[in-house]
N, C-alpha and C. Protein backbone atom coordinates (compact mmCIF):
# COMPACT_ATOMS: atom_id res chain seq x y z
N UNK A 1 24.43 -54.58 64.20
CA UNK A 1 24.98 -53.31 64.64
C UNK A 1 25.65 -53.51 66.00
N UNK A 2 26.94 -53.06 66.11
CA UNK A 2 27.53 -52.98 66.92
C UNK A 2 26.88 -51.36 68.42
N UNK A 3 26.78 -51.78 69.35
CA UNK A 3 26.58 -50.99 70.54
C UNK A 3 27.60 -51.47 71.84
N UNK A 4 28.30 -50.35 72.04
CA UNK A 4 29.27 -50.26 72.83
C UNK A 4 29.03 -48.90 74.18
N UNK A 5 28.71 -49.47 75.49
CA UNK A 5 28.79 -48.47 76.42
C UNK A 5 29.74 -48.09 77.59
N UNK A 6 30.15 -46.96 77.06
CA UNK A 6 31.17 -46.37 78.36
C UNK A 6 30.32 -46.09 79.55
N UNK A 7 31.32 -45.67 80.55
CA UNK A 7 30.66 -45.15 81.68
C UNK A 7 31.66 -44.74 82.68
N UNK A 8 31.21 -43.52 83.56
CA UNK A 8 32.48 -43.36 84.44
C UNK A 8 32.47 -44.66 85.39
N UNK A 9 33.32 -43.85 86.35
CA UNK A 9 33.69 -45.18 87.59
C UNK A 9 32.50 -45.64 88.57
N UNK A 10 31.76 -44.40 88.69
CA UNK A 10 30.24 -44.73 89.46
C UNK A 10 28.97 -45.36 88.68
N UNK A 11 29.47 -44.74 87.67
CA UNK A 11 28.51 -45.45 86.50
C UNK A 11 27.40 -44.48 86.25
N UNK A 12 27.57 -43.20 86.83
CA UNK A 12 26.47 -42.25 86.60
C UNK A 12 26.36 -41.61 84.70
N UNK A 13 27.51 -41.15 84.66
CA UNK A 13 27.44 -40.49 83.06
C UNK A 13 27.77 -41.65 81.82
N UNK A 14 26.81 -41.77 81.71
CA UNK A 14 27.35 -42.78 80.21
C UNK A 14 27.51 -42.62 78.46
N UNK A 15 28.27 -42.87 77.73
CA UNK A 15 28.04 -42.95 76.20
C UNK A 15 27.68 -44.10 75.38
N UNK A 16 26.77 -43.90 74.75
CA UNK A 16 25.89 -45.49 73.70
C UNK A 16 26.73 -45.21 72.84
N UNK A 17 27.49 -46.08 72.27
CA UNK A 17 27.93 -45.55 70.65
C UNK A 17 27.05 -46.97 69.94
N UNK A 18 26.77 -46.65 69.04
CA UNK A 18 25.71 -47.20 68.27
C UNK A 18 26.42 -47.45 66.75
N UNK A 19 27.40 -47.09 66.97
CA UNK A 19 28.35 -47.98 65.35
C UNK A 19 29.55 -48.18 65.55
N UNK A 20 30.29 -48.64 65.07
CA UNK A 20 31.81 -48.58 64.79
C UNK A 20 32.61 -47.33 64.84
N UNK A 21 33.64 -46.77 65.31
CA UNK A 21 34.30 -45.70 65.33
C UNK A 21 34.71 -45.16 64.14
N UNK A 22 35.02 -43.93 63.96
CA UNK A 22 35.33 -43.48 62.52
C UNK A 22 36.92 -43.49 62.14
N UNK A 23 37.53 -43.34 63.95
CA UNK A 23 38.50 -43.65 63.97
C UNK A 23 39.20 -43.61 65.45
N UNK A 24 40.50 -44.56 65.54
CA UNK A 24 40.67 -44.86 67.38
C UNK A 24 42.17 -44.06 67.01
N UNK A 25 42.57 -43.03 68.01
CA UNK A 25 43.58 -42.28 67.96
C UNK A 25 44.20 -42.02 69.40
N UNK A 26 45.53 -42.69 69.16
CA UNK A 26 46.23 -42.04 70.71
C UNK A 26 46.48 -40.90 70.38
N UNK A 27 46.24 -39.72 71.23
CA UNK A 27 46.98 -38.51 71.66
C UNK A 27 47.73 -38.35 72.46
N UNK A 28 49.44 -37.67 71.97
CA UNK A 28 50.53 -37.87 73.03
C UNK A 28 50.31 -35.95 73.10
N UNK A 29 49.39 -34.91 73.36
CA UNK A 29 49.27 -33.58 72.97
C UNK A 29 49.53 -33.96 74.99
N UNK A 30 49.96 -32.58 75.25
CA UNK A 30 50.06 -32.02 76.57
C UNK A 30 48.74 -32.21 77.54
N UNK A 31 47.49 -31.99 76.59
CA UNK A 31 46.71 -31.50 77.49
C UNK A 31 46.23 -33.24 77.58
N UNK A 32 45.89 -33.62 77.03
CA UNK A 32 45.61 -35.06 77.05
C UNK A 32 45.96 -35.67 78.16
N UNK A 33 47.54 -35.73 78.17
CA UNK A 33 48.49 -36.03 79.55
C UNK A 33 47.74 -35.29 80.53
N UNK A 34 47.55 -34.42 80.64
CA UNK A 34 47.24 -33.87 81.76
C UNK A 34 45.73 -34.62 82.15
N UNK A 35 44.90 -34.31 81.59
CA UNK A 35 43.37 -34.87 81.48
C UNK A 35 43.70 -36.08 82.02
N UNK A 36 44.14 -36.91 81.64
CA UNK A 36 44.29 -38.37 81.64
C UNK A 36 45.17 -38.64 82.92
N UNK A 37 46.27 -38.29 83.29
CA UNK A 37 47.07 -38.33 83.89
C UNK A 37 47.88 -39.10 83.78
N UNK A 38 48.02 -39.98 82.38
CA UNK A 38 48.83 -40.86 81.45
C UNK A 38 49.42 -40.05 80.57
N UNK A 39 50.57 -40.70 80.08
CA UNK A 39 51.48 -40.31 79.18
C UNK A 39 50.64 -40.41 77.60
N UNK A 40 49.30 -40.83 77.29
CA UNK A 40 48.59 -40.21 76.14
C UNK A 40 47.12 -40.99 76.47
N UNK A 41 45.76 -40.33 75.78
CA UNK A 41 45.16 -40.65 75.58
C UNK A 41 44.63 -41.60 74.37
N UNK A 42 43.61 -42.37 74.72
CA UNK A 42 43.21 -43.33 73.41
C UNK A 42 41.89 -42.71 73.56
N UNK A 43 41.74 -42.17 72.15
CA UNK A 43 40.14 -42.08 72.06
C UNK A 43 39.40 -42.71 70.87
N UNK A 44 38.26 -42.90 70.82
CA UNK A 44 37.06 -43.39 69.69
C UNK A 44 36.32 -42.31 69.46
N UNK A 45 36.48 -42.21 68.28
CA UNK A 45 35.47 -41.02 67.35
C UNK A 45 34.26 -41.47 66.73
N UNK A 46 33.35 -40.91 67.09
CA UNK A 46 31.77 -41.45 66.21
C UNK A 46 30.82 -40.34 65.99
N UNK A 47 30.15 -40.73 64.76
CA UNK A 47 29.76 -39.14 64.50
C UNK A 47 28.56 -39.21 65.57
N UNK A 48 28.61 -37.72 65.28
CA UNK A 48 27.42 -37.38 66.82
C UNK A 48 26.29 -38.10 66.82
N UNK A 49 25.30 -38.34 65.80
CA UNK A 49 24.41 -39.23 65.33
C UNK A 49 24.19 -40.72 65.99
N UNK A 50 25.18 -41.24 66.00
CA UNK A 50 25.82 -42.59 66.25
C UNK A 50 25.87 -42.33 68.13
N UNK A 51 25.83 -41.03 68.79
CA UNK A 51 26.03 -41.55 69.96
C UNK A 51 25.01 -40.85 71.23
N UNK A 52 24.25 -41.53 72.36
CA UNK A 52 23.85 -41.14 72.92
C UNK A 52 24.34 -40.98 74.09
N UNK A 53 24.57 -39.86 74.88
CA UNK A 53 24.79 -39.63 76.10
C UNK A 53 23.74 -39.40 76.95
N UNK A 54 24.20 -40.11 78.42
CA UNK A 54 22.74 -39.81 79.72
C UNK A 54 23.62 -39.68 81.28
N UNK A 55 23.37 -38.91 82.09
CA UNK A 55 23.39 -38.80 83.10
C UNK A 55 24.04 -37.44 83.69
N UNK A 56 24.18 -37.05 84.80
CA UNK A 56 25.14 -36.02 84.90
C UNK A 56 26.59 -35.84 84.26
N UNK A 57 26.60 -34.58 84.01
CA UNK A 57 27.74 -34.31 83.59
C UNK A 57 28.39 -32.74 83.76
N UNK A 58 29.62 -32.65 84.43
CA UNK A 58 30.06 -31.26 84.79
C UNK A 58 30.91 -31.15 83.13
N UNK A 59 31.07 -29.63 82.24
CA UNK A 59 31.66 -29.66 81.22
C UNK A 59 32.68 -28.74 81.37
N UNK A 60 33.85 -28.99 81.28
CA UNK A 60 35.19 -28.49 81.03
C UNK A 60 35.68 -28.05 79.84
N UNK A 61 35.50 -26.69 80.07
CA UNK A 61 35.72 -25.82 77.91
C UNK A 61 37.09 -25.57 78.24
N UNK A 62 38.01 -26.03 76.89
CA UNK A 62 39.74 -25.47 76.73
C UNK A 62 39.68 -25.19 75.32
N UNK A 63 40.31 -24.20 75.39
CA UNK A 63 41.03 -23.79 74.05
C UNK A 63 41.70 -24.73 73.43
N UNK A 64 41.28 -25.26 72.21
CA UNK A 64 41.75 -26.23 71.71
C UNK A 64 42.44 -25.60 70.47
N UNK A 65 43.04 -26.21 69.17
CA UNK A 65 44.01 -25.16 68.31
C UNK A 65 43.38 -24.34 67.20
N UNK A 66 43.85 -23.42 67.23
CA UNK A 66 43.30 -22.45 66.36
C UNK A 66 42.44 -21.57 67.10
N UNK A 67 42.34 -21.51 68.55
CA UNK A 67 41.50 -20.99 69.38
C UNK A 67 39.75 -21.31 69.05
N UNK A 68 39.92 -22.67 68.91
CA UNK A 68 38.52 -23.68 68.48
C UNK A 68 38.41 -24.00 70.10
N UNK A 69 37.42 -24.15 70.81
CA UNK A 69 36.98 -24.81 72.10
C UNK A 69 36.75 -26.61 72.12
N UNK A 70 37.15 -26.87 73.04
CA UNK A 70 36.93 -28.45 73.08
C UNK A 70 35.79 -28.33 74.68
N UNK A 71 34.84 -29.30 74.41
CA UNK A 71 33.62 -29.19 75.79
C UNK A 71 34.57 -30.87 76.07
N UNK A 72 34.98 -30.82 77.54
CA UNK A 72 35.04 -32.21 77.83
C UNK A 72 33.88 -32.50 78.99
N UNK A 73 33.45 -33.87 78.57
CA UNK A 73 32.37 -34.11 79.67
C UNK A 73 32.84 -35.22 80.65
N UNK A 74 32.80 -34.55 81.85
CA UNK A 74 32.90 -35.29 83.22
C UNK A 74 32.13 -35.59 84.05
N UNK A 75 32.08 -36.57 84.86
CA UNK A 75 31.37 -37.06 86.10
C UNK A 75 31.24 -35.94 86.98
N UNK A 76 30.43 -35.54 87.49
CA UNK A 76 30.25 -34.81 88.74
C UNK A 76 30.60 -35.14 89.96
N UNK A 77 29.91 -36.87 90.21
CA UNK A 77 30.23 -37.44 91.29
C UNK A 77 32.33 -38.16 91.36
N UNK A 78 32.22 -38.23 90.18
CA UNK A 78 33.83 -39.47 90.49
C UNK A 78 34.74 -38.68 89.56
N UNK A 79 34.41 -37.68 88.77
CA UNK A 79 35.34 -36.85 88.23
C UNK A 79 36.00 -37.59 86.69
N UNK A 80 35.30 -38.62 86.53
CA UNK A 80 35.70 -39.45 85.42
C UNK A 80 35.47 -38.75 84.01
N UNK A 81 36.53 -38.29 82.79
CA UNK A 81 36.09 -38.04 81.61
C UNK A 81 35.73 -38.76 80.81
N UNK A 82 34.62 -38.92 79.91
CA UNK A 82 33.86 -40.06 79.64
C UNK A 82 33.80 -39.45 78.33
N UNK A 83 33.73 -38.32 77.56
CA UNK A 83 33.60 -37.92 76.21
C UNK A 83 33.93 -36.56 76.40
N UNK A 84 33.90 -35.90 75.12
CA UNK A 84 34.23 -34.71 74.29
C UNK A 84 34.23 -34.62 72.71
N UNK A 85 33.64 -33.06 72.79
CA UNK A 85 33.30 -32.73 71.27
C UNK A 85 34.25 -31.35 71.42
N UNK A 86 34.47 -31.02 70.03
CA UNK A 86 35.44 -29.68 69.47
C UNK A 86 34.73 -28.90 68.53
N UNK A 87 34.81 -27.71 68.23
CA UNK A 87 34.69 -26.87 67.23
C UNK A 87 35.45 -27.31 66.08
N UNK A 88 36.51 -27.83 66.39
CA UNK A 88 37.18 -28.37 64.75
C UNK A 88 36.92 -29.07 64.07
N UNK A 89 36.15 -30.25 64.87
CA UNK A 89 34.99 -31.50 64.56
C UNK A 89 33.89 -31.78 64.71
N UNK A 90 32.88 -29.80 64.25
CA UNK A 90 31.39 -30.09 65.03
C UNK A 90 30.49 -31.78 65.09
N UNK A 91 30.47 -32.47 64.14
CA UNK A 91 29.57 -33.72 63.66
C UNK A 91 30.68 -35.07 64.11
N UNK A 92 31.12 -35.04 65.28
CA UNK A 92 32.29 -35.74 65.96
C UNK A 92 32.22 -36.28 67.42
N UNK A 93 32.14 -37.21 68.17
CA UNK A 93 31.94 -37.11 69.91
C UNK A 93 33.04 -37.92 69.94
N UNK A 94 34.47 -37.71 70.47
CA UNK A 94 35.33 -38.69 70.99
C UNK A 94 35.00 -39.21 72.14
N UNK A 95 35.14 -40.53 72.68
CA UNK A 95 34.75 -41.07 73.58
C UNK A 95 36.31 -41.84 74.16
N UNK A 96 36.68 -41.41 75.96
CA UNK A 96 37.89 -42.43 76.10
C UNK A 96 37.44 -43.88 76.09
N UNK A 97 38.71 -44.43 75.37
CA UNK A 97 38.42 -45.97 75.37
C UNK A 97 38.34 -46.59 76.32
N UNK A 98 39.59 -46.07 77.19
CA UNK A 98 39.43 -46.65 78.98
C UNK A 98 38.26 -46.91 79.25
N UNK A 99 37.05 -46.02 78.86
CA UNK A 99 35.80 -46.00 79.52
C UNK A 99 34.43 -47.11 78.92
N UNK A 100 35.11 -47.30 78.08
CA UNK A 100 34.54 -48.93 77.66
C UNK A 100 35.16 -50.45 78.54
N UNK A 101 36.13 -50.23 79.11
CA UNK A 101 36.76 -51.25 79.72
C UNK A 101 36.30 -52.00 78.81
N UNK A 102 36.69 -52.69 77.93
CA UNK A 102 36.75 -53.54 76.72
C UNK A 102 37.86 -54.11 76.11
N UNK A 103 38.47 -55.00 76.47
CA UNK A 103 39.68 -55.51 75.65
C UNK A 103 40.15 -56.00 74.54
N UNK A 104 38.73 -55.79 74.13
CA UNK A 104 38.56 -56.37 72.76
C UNK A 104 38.29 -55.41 71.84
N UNK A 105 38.16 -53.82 72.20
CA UNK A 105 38.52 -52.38 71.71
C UNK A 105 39.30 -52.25 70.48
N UNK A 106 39.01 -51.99 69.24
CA UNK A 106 39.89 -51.95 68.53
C UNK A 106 40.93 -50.88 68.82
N UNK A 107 42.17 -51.65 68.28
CA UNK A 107 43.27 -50.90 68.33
C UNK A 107 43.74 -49.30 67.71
N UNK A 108 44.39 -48.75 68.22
CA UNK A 108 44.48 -47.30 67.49
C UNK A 108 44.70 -47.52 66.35
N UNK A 109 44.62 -46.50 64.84
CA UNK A 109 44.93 -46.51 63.91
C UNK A 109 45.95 -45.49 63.61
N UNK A 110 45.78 -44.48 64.41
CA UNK A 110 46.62 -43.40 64.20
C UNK A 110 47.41 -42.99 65.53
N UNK A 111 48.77 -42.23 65.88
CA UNK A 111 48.96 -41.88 66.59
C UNK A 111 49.30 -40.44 66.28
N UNK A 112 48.75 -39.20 67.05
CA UNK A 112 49.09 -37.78 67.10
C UNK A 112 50.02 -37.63 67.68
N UNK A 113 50.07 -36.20 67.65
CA UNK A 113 50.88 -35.12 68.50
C UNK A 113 52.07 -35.80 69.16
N UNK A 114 52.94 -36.80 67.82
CA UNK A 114 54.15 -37.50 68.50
C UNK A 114 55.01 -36.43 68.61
N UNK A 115 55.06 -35.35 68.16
CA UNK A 115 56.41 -34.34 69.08
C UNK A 115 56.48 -34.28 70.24
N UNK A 116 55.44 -34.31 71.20
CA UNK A 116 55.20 -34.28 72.75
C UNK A 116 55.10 -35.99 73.02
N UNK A 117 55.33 -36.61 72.04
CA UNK A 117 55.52 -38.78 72.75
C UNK A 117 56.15 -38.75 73.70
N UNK A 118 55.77 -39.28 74.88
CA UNK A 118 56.92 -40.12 75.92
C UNK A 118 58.13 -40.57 74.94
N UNK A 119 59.58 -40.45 74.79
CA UNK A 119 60.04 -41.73 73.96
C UNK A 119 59.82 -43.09 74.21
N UNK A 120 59.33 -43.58 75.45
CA UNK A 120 59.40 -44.62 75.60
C UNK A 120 58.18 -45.45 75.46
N UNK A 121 57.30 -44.79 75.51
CA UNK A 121 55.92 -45.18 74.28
C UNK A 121 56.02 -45.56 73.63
N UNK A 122 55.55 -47.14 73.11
CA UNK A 122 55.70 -47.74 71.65
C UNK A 122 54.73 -48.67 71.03
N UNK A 123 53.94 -48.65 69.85
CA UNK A 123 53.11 -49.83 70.19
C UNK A 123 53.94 -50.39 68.80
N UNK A 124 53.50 -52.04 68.98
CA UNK A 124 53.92 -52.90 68.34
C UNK A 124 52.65 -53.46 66.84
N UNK A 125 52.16 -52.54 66.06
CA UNK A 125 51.26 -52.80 65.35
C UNK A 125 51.25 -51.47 64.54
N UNK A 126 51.08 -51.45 62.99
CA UNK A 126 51.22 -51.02 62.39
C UNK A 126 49.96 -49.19 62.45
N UNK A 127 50.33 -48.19 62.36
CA UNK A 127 49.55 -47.27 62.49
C UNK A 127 50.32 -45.66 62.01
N UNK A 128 49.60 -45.01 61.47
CA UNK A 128 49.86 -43.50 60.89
C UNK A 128 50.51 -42.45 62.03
N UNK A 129 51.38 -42.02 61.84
CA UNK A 129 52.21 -41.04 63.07
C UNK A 129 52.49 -39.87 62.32
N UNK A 130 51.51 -39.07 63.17
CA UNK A 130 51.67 -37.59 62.78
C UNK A 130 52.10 -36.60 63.89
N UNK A 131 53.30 -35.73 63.80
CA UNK A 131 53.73 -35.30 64.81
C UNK A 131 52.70 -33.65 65.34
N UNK A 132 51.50 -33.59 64.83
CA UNK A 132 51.08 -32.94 65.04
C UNK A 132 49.32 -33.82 65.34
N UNK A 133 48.00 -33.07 65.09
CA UNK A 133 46.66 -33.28 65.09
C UNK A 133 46.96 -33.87 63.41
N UNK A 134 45.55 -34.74 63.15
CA UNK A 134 45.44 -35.43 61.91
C UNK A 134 45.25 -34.20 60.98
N UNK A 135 45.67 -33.77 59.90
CA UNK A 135 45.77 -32.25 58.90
C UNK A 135 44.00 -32.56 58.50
């Protein structure tokens, strides 16, 4: 069994994921950019089961689509986002990949919300592009 741990920058809030992802997805959506302060996010999905979280954490609720809530969980001390769950995906914890610092991270499979892409964003490896969230 694969175990993989994120952590913010202080190292206070952390995520165990305890299997393989269900799936690794860049998001090029607005709010992402913003969150991130990159032109998209990469996240890892694992069902909730699969993941343990420990330490402080301040939670940031947004209206996510369909007027579904997304909880993002942040560092208190370093402000780092380290995971998030949605109403659209109760049995779901995305985790940023950044926060594995892992280079050996599997690669995205899918890319979202390409209507809002940087154009100049590109990856060189084969993957599903949906100009919206996965249907």
């Amino acid at each position: 069994m694969t175990i993989r741990t994120a952590h913010c920058c202080c190292g206070s809030l952390r995520a165990e994921a305890l299997a393989e992802p269900i799936v690794v997805a860049a998001c090029h959506c607005t709010e992402c950019q913003r969150r991130t302060g990159a032109p998209f996010l990469v996240g890892a999905f694992f069902a909730k089961e699969h993941v343990r979280a420990e330490g402080p954490s301040k939670i940031y609720v947004r209206d996510g689509q369909e007027g579904r809530r997304v909880r993002v969980h942040f560092c208190p001390t370093c402000g780092t986002c380290v995971y998030w769950d949605s109403d659209r995906r109760p049995n779901v914890i995305g985790i940023a990949v950044g926060a594995f610092a892992d280079p050996s991270f599997p690669a995205p499979t899918v890319s979202i919300w390409e209507q809002t892409r940087h154009p100049w964003v590109d990856f060189h490896h084969e993957l599903a592009h949906y100009p919206k969230a996965i249907p």
